[in-house]
PDB file of N, CA and C in Angstrom:
ATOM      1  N   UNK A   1      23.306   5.804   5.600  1.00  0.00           N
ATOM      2  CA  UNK A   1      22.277   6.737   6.013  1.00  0.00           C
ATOM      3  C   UNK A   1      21.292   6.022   6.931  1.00  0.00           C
ATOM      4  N   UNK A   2      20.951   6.710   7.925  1.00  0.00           N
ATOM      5  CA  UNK A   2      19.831   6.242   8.680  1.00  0.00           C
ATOM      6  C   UNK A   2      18.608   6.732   9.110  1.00  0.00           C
ATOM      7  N   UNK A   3      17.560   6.570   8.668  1.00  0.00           N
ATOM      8  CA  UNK A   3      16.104   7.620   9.001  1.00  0.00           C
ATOM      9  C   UNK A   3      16.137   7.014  10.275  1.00  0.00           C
ATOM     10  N   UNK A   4      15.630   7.989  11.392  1.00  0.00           N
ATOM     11  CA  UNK A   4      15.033   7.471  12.625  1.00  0.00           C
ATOM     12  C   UNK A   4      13.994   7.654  12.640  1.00  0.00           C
ATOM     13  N   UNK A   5      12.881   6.783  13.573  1.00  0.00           N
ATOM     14  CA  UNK A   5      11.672   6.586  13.298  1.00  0.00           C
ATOM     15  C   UNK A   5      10.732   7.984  13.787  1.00  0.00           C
ATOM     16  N   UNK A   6      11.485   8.830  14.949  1.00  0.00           N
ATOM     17  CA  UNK A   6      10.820  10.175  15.311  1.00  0.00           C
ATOM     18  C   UNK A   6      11.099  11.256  14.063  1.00  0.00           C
ATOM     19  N   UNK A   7      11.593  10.677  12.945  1.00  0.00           N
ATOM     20  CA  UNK A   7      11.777  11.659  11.885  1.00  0.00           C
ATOM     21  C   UNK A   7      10.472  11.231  10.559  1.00  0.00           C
ATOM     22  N   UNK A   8      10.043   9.791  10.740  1.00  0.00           N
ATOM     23  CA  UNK A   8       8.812  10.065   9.802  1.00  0.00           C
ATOM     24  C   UNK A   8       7.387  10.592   9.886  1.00  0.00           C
ATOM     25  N   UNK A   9       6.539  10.608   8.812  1.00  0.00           N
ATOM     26  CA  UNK A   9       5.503  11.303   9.251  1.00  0.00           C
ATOM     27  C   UNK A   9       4.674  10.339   8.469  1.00  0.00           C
ATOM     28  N   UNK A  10       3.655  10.619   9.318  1.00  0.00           N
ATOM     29  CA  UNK A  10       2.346   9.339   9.143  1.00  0.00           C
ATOM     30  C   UNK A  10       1.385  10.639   8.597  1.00  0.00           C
ATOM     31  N   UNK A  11       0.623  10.397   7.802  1.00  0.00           N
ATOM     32  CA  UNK A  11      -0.383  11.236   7.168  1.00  0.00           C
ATOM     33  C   UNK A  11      -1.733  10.000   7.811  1.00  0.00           C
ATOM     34  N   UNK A  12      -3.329  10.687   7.708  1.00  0.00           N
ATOM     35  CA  UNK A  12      -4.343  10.285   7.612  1.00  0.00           C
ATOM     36  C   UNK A  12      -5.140  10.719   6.243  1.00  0.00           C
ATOM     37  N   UNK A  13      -5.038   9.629   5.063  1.00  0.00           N
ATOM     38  CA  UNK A  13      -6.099   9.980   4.310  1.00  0.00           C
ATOM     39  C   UNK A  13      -7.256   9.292   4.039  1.00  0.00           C
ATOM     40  N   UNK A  14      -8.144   9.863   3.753  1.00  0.00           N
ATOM     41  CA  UNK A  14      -9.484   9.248   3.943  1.00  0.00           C
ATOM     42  C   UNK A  14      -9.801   9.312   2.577  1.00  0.00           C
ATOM     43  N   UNK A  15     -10.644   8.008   2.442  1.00  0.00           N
ATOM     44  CA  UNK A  15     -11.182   7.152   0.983  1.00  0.00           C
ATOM     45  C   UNK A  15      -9.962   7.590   0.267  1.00  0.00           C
ATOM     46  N   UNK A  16      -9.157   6.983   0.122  1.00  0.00           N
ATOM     47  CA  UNK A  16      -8.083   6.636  -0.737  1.00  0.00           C
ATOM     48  C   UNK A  16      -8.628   6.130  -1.983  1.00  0.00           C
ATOM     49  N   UNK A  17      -8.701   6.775  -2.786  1.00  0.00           N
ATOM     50  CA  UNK A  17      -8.840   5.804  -4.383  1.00  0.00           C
ATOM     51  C   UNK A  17     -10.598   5.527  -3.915  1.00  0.00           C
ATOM     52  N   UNK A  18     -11.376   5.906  -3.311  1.00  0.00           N
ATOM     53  CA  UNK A  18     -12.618   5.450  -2.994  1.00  0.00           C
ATOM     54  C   UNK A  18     -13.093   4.387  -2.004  1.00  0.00           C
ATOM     55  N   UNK A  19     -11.983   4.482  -1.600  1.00  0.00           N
ATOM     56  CA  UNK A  19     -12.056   3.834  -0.279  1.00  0.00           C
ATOM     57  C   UNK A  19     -12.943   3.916   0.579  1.00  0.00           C
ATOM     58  N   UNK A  20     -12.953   3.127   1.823  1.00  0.00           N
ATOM     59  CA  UNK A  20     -13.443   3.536   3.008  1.00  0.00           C
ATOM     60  C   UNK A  20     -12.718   3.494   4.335  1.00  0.00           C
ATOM     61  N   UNK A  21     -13.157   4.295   4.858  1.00  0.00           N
ATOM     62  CA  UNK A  21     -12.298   4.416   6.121  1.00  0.00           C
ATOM     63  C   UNK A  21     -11.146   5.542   6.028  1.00  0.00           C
ATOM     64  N   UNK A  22      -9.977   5.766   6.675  1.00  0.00           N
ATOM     65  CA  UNK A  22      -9.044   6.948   6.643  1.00  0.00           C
ATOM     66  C   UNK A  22      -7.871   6.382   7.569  1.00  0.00           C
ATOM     67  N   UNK A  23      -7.379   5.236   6.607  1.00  0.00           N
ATOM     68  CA  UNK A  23      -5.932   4.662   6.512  1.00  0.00           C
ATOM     69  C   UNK A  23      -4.921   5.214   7.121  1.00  0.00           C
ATOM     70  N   UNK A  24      -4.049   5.128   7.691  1.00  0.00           N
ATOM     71  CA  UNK A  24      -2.417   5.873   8.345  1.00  0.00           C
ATOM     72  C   UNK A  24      -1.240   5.316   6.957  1.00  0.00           C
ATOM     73  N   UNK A  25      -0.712   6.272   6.585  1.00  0.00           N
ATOM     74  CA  UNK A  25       0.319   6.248   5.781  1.00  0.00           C
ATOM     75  C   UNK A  25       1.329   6.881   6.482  1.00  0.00           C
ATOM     76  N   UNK A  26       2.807   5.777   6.802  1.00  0.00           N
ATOM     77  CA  UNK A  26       3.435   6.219   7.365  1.00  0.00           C
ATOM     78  C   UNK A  26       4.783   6.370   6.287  1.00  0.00           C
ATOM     79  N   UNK A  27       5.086   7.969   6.029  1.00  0.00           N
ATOM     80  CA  UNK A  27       6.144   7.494   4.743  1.00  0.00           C
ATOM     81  C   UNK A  27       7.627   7.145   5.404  1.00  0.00           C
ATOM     82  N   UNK A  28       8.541   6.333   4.814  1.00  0.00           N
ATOM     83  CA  UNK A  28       9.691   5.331   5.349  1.00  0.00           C
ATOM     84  C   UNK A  28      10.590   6.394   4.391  1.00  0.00           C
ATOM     85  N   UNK A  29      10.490   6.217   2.945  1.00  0.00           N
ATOM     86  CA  UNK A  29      11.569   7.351   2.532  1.00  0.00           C
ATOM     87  C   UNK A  29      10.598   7.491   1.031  1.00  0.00           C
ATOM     88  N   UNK A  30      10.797   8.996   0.796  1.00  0.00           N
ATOM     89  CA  UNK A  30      10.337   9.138  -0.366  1.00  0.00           C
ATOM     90  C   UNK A  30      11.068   9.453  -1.193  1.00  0.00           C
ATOM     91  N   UNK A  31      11.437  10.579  -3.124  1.00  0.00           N
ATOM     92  CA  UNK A  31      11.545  10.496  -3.633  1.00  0.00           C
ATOM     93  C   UNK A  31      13.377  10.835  -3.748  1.00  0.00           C
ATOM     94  N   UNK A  32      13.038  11.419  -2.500  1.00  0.00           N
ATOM     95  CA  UNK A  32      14.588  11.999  -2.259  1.00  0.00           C
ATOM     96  C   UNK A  32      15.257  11.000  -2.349  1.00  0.00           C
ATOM     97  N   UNK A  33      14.979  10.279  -1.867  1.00  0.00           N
ATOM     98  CA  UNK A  33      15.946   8.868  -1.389  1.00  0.00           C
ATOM     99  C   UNK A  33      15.976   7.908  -2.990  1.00  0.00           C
ATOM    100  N   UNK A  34      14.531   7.418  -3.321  1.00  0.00           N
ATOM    101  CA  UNK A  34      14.525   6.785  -3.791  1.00  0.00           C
ATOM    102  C   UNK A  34      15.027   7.485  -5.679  1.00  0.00           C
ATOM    103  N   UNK A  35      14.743   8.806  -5.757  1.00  0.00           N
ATOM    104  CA  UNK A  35      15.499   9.260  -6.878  1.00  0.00           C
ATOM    105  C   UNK A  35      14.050   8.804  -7.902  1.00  0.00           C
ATOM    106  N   UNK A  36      14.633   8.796  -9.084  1.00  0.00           N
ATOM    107  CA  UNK A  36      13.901   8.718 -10.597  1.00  0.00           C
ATOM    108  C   UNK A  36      13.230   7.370 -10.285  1.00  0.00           C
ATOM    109  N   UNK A  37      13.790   6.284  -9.559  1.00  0.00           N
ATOM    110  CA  UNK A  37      13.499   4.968  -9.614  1.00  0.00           C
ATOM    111  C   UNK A  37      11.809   4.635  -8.780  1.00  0.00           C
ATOM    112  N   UNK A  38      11.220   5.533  -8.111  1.00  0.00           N
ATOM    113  CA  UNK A  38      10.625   5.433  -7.565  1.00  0.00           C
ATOM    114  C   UNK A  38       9.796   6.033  -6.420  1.00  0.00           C
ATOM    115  N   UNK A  39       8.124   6.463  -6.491  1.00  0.00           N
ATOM    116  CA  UNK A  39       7.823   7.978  -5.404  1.00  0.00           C
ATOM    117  C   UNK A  39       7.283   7.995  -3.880  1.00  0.00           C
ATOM    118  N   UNK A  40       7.313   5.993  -3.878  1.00  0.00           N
ATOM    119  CA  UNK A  40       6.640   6.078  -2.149  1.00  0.00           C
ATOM    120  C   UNK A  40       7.248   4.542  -1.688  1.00  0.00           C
ATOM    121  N   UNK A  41       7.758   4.313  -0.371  1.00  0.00           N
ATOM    122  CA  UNK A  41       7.619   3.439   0.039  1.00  0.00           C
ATOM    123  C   UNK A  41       7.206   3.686   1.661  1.00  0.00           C
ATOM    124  N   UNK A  42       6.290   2.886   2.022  1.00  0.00           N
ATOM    125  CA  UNK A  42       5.351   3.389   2.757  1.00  0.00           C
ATOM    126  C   UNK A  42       4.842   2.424   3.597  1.00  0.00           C
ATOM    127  N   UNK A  43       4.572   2.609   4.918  1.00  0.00           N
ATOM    128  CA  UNK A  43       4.089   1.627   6.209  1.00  0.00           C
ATOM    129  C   UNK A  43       2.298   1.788   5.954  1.00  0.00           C
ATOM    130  N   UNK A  44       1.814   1.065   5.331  1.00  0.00           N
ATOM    131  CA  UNK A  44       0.409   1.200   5.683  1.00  0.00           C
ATOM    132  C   UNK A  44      -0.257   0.654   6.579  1.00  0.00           C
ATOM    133  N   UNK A  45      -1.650   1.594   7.455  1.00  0.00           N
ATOM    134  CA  UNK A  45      -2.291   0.622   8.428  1.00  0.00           C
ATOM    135  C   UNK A  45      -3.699   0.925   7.921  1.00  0.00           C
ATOM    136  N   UNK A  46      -4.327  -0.458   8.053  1.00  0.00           N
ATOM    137  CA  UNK A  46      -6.129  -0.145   7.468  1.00  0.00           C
ATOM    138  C   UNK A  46      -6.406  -0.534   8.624  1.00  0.00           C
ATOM    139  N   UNK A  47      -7.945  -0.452   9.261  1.00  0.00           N
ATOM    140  CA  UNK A  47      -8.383  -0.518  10.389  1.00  0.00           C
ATOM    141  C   UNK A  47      -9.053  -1.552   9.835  1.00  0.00           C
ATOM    142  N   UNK A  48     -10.023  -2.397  11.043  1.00  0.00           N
ATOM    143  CA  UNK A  48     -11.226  -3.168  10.503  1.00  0.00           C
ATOM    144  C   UNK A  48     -12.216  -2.318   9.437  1.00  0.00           C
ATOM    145  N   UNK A  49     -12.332  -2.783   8.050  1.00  0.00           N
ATOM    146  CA  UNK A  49     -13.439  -2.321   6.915  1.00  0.00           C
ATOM    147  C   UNK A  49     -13.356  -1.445   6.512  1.00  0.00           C
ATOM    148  N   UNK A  50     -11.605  -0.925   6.774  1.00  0.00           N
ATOM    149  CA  UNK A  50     -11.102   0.608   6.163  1.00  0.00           C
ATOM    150  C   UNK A  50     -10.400  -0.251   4.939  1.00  0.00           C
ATOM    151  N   UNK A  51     -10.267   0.439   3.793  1.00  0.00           N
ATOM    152  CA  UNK A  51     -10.147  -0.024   2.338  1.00  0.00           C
ATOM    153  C   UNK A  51      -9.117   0.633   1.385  1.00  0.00           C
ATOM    154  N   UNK A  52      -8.614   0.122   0.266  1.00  0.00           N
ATOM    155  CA  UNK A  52      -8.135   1.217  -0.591  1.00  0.00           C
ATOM    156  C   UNK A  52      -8.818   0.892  -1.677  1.00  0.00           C
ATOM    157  N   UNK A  53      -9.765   2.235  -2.131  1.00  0.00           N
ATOM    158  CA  UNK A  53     -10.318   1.334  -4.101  1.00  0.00           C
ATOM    159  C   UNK A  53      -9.896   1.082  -5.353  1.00  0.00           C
ATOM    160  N   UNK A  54     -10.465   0.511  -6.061  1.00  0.00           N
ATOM    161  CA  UNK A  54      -9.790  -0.442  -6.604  1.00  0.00           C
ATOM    162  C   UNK A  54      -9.458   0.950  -8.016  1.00  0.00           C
ATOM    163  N   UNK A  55      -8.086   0.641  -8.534  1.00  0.00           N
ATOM    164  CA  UNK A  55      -7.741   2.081  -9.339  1.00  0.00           C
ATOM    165  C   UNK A  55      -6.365   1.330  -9.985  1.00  0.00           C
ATOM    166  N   UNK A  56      -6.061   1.851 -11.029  1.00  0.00           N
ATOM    167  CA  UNK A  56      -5.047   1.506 -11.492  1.00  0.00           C
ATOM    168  C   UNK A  56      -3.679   2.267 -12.138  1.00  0.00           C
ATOM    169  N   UNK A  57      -2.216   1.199 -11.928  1.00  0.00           N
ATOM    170  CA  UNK A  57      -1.144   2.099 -12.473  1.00  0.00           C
ATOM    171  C   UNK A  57      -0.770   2.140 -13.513  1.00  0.00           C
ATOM    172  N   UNK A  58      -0.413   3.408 -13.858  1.00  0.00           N
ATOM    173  CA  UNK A  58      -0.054   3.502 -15.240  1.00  0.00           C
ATOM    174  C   UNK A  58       1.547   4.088 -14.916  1.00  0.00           C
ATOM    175  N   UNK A  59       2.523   3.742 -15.874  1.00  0.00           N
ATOM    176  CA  UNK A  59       3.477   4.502 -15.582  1.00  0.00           C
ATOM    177  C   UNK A  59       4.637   3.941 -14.848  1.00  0.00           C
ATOM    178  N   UNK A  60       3.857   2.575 -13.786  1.00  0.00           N
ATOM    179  CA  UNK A  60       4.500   2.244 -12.571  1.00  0.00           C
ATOM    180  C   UNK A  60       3.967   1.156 -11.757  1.00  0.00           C
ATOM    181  N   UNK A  61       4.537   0.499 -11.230  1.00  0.00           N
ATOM    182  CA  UNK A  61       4.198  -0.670 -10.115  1.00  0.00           C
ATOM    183  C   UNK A  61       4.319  -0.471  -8.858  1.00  0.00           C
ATOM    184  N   UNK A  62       3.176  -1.385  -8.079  1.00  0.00           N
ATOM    185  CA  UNK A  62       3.325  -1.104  -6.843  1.00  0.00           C
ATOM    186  C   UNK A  62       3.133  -2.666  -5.957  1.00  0.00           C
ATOM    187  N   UNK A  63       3.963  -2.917  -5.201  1.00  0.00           N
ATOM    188  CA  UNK A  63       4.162  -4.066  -4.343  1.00  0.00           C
ATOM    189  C   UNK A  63       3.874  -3.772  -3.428  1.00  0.00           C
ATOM    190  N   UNK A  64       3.166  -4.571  -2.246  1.00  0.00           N
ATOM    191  CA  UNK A  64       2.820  -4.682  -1.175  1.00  0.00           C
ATOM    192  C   UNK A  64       3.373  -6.230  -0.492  1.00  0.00           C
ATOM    193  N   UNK A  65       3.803  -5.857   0.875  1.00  0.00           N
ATOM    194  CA  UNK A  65       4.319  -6.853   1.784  1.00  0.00           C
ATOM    195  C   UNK A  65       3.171  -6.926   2.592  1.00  0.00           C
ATOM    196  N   UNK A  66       2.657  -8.147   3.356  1.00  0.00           N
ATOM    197  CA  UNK A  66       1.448  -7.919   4.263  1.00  0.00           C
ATOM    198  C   UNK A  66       2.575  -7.944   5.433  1.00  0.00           C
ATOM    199  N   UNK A  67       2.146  -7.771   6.551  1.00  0.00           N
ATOM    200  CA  UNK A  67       2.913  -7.652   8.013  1.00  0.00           C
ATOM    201  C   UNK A  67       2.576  -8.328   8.955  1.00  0.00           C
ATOM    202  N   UNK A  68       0.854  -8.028   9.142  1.00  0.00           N
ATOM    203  CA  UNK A  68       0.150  -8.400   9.912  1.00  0.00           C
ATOM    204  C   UNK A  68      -1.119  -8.358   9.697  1.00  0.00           C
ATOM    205  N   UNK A  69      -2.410  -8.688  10.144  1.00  0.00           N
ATOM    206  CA  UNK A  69      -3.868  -8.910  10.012  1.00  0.00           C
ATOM    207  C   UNK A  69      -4.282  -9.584   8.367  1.00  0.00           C
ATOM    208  N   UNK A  70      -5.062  -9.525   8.275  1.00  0.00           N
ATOM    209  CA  UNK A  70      -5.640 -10.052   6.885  1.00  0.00           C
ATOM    210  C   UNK A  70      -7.082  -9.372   6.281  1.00  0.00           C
ATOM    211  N   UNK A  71      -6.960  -9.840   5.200  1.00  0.00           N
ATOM    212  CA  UNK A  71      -8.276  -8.655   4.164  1.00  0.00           C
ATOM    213  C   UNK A  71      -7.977  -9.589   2.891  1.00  0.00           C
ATOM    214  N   UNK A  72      -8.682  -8.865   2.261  1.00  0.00           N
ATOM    215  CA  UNK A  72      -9.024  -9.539   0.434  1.00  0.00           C
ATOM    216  C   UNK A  72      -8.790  -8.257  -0.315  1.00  0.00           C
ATOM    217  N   UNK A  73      -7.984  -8.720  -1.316  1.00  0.00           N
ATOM    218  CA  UNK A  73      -7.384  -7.709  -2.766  1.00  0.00           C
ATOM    219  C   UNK A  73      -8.343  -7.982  -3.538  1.00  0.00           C
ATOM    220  N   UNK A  74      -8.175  -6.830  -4.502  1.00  0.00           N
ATOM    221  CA  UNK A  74      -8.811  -7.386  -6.476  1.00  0.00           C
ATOM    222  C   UNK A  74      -7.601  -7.075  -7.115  1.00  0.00           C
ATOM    223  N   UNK A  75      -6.708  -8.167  -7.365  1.00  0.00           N
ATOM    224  CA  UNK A  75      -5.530  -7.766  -8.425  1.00  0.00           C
ATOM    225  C   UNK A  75      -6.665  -8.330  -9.858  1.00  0.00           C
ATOM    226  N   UNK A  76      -6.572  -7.110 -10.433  1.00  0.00           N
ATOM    227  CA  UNK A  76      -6.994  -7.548 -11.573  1.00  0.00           C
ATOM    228  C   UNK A  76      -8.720  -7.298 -11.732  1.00  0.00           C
ATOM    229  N   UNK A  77      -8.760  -8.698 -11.905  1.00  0.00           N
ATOM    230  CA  UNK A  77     -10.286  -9.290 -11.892  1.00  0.00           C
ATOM    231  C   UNK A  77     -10.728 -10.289 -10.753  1.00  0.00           C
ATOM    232  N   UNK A  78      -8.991 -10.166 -10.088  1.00  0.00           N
ATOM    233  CA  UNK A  78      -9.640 -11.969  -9.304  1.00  0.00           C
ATOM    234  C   UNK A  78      -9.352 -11.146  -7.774  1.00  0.00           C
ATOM    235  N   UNK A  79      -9.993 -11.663  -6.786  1.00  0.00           N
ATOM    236  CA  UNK A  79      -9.953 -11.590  -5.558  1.00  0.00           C
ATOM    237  C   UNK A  79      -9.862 -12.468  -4.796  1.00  0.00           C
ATOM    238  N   UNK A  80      -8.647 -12.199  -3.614  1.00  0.00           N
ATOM    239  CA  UNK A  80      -7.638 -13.414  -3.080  1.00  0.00           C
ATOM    240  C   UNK A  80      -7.788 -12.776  -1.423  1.00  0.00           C
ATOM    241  N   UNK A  81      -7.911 -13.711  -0.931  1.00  0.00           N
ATOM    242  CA  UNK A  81      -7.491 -13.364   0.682  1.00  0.00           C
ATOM    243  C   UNK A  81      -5.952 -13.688   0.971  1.00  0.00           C
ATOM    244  N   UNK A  82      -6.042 -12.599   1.627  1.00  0.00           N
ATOM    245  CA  UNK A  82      -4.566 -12.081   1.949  1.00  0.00           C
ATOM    246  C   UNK A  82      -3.867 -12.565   3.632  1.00  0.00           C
ATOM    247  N   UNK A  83      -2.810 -12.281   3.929  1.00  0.00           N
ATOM    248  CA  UNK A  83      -2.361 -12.409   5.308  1.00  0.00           C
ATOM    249  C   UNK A  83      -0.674 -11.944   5.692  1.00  0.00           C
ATOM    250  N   UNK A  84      -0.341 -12.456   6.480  1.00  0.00           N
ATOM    251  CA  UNK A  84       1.007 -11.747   6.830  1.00  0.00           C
ATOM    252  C   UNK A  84       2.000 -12.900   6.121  1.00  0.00           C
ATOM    253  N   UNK A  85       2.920 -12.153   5.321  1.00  0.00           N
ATOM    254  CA  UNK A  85       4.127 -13.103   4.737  1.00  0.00           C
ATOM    255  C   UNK A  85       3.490 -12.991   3.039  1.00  0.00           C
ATOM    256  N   UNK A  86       2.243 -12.403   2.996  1.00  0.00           N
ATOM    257  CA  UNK A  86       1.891 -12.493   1.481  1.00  0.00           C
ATOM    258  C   UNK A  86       2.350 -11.248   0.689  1.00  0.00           C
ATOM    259  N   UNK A  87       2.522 -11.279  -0.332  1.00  0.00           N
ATOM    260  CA  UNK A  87       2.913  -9.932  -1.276  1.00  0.00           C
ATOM    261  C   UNK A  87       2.245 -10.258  -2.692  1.00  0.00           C
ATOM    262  N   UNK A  88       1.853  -9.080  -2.515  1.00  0.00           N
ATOM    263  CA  UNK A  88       1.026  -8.287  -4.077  1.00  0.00           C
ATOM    264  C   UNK A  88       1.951  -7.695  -5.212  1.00  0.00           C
ATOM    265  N   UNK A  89       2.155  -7.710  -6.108  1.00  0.00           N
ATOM    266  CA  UNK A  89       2.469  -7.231  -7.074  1.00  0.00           C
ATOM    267  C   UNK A  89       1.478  -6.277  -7.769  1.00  0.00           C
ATOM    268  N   UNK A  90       1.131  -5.288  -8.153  1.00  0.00           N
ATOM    269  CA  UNK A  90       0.660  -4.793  -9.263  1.00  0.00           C
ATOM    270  C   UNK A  90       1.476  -4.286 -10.447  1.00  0.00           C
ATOM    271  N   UNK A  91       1.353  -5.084 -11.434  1.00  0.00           N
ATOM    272  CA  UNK A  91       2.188  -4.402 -12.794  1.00  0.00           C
ATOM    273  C   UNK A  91       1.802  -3.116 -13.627  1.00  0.00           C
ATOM    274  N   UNK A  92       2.525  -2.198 -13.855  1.00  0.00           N
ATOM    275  CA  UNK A  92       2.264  -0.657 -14.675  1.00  0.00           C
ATOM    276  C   UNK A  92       1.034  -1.615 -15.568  1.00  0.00           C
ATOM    277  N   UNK A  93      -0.020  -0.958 -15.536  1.00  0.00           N
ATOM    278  CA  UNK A  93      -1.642  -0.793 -16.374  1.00  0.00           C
ATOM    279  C   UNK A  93      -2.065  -1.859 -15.835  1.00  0.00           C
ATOM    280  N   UNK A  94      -1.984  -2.226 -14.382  1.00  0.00           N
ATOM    281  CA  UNK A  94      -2.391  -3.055 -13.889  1.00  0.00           C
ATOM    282  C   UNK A  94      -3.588  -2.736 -12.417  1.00  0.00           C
ATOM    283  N   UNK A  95      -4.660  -2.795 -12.166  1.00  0.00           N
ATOM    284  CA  UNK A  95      -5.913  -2.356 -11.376  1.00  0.00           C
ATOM    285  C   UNK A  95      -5.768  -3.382 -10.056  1.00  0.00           C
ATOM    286  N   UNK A  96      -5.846  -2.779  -9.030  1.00  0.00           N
ATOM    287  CA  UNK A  96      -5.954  -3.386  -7.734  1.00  0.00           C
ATOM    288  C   UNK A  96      -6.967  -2.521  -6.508  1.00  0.00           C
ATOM    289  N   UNK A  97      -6.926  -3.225  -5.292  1.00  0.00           N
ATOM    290  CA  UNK A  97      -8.043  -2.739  -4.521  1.00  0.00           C
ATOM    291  C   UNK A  97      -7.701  -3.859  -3.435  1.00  0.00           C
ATOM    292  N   UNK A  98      -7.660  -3.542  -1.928  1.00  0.00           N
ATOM    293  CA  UNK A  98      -7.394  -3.627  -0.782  1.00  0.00           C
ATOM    294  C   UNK A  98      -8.687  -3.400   0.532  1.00  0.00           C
ATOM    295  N   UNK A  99      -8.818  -4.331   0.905  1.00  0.00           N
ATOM    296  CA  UNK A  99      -9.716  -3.905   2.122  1.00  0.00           C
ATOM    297  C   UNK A  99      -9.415  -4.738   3.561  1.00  0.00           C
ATOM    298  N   UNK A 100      -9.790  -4.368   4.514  1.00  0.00           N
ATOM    299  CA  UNK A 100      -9.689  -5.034   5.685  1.00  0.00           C
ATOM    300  C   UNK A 100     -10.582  -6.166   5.890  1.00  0.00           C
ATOM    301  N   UNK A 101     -10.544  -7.225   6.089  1.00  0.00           N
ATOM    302  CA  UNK A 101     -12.270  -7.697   6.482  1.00  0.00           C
ATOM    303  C   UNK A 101     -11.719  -8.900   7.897  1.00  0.00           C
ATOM    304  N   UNK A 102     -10.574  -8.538   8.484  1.00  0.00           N
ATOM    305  CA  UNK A 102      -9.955  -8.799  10.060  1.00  0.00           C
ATOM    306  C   UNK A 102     -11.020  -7.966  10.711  1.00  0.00           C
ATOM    307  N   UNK A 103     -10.729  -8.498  11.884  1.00  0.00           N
ATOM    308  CA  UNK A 103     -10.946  -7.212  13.635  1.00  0.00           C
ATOM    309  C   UNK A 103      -9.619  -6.601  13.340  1.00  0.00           C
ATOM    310  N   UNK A 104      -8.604  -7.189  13.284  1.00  0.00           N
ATOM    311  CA  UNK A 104      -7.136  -6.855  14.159  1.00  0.00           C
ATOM    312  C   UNK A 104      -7.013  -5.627  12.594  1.00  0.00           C
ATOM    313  N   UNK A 105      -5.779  -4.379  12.812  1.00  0.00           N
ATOM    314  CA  UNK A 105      -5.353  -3.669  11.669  1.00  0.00           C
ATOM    315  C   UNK A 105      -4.308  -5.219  10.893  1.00  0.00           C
ATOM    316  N   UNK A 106      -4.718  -4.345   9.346  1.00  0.00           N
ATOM    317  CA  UNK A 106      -3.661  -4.847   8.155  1.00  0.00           C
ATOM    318  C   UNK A 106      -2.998  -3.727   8.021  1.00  0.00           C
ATOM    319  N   UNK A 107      -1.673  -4.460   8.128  1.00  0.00           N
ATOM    320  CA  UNK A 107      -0.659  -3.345   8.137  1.00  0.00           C
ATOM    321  C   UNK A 107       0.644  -4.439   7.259  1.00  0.00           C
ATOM    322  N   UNK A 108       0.573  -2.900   6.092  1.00  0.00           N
ATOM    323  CA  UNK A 108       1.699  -3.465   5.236  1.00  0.00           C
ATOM    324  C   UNK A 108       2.514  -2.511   4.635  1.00  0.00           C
ATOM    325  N   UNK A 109       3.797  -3.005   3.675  1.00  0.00           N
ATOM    326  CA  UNK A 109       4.715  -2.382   3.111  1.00  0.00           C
ATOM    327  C   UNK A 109       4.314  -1.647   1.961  1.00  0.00           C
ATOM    328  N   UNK A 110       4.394  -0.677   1.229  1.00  0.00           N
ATOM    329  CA  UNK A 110       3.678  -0.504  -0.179  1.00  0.00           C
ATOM    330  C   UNK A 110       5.237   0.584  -0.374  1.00  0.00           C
ATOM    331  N   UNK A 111       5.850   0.322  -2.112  1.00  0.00           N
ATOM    332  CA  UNK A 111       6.420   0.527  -2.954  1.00  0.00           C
ATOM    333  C   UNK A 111       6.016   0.296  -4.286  1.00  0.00           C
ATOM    334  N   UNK A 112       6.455   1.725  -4.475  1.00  0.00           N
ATOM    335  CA  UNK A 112       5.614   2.218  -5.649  1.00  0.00           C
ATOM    336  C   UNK A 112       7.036   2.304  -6.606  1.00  0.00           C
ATOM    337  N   UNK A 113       7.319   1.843  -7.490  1.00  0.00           N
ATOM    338  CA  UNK A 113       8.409   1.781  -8.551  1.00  0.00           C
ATOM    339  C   UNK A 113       7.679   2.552  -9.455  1.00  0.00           C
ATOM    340  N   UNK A 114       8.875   3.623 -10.368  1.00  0.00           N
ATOM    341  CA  UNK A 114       8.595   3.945 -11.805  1.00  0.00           C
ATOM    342  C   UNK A 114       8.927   3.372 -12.900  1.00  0.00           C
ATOM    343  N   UNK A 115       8.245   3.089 -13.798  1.00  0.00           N
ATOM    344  CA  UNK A 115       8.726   2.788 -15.231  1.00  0.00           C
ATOM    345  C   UNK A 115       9.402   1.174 -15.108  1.00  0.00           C
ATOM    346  N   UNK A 116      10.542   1.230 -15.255  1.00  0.00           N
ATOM    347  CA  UNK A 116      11.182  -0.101 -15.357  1.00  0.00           C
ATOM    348  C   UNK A 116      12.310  -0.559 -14.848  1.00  0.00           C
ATOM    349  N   UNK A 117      12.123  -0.002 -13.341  1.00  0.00           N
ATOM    350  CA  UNK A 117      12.733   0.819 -12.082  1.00  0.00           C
ATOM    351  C   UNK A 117      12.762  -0.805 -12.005  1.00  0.00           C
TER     352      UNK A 117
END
């Protein structure tokens, strides 16, 4: 199977989880594809000091690939500066939070697994 790229759709949502700013979510394949195992995998772009807040999963995990630019997470309790080649884990009942604090966009991978997918 092959998605072509004039077949996805990029949404704009704004304050995500309490965010700031109004992020581009570009979805790559969703549930169709991915079935029971899992409900988003997804191209994200944050702008300079656009954010996602900090909120947590229950139910499910979510990984992030960085791509490009850099920002600082809260996995958890602790806060880490980030960059391209880095990946996040969040584990089901596990709290995270994302922000830009580059000029250039952070733009990364995000997969969202269910259960024990």
């Amino acid at each position: 199977m092959i998605v072509k790229k004039d077949s996805l759709v990029t949404e704009i949502k704004k304050n995500i989880q309490g965010g700031n700013g109004a992020p581009a979510i570009t979805h790559v394949v969703g549930d169709k594809i991915l079935g029971s195992k899992g409900r988003m995998y997804s191209r994200i772009v944050l702008k300079s000091k656009d954010s996602i807040g900090y909120h947590q999963h229950v139910g499910e995990r979510e990984i992030f690939y960085f791509l490009s630019g850099y920002g600082t997470v809260k996995d958890d309790e602790e806060i880490m500066k980030i960059g391209p080649g880095d990946v996040m884990v969040t584990p089901d009942q596990g709290y995270h939070s994302i922000e830009n604090t580059g000029t250039e966009d952070l733009v990364f991978m995000a997969l969202i697994l269910n259960g024990d997918a």
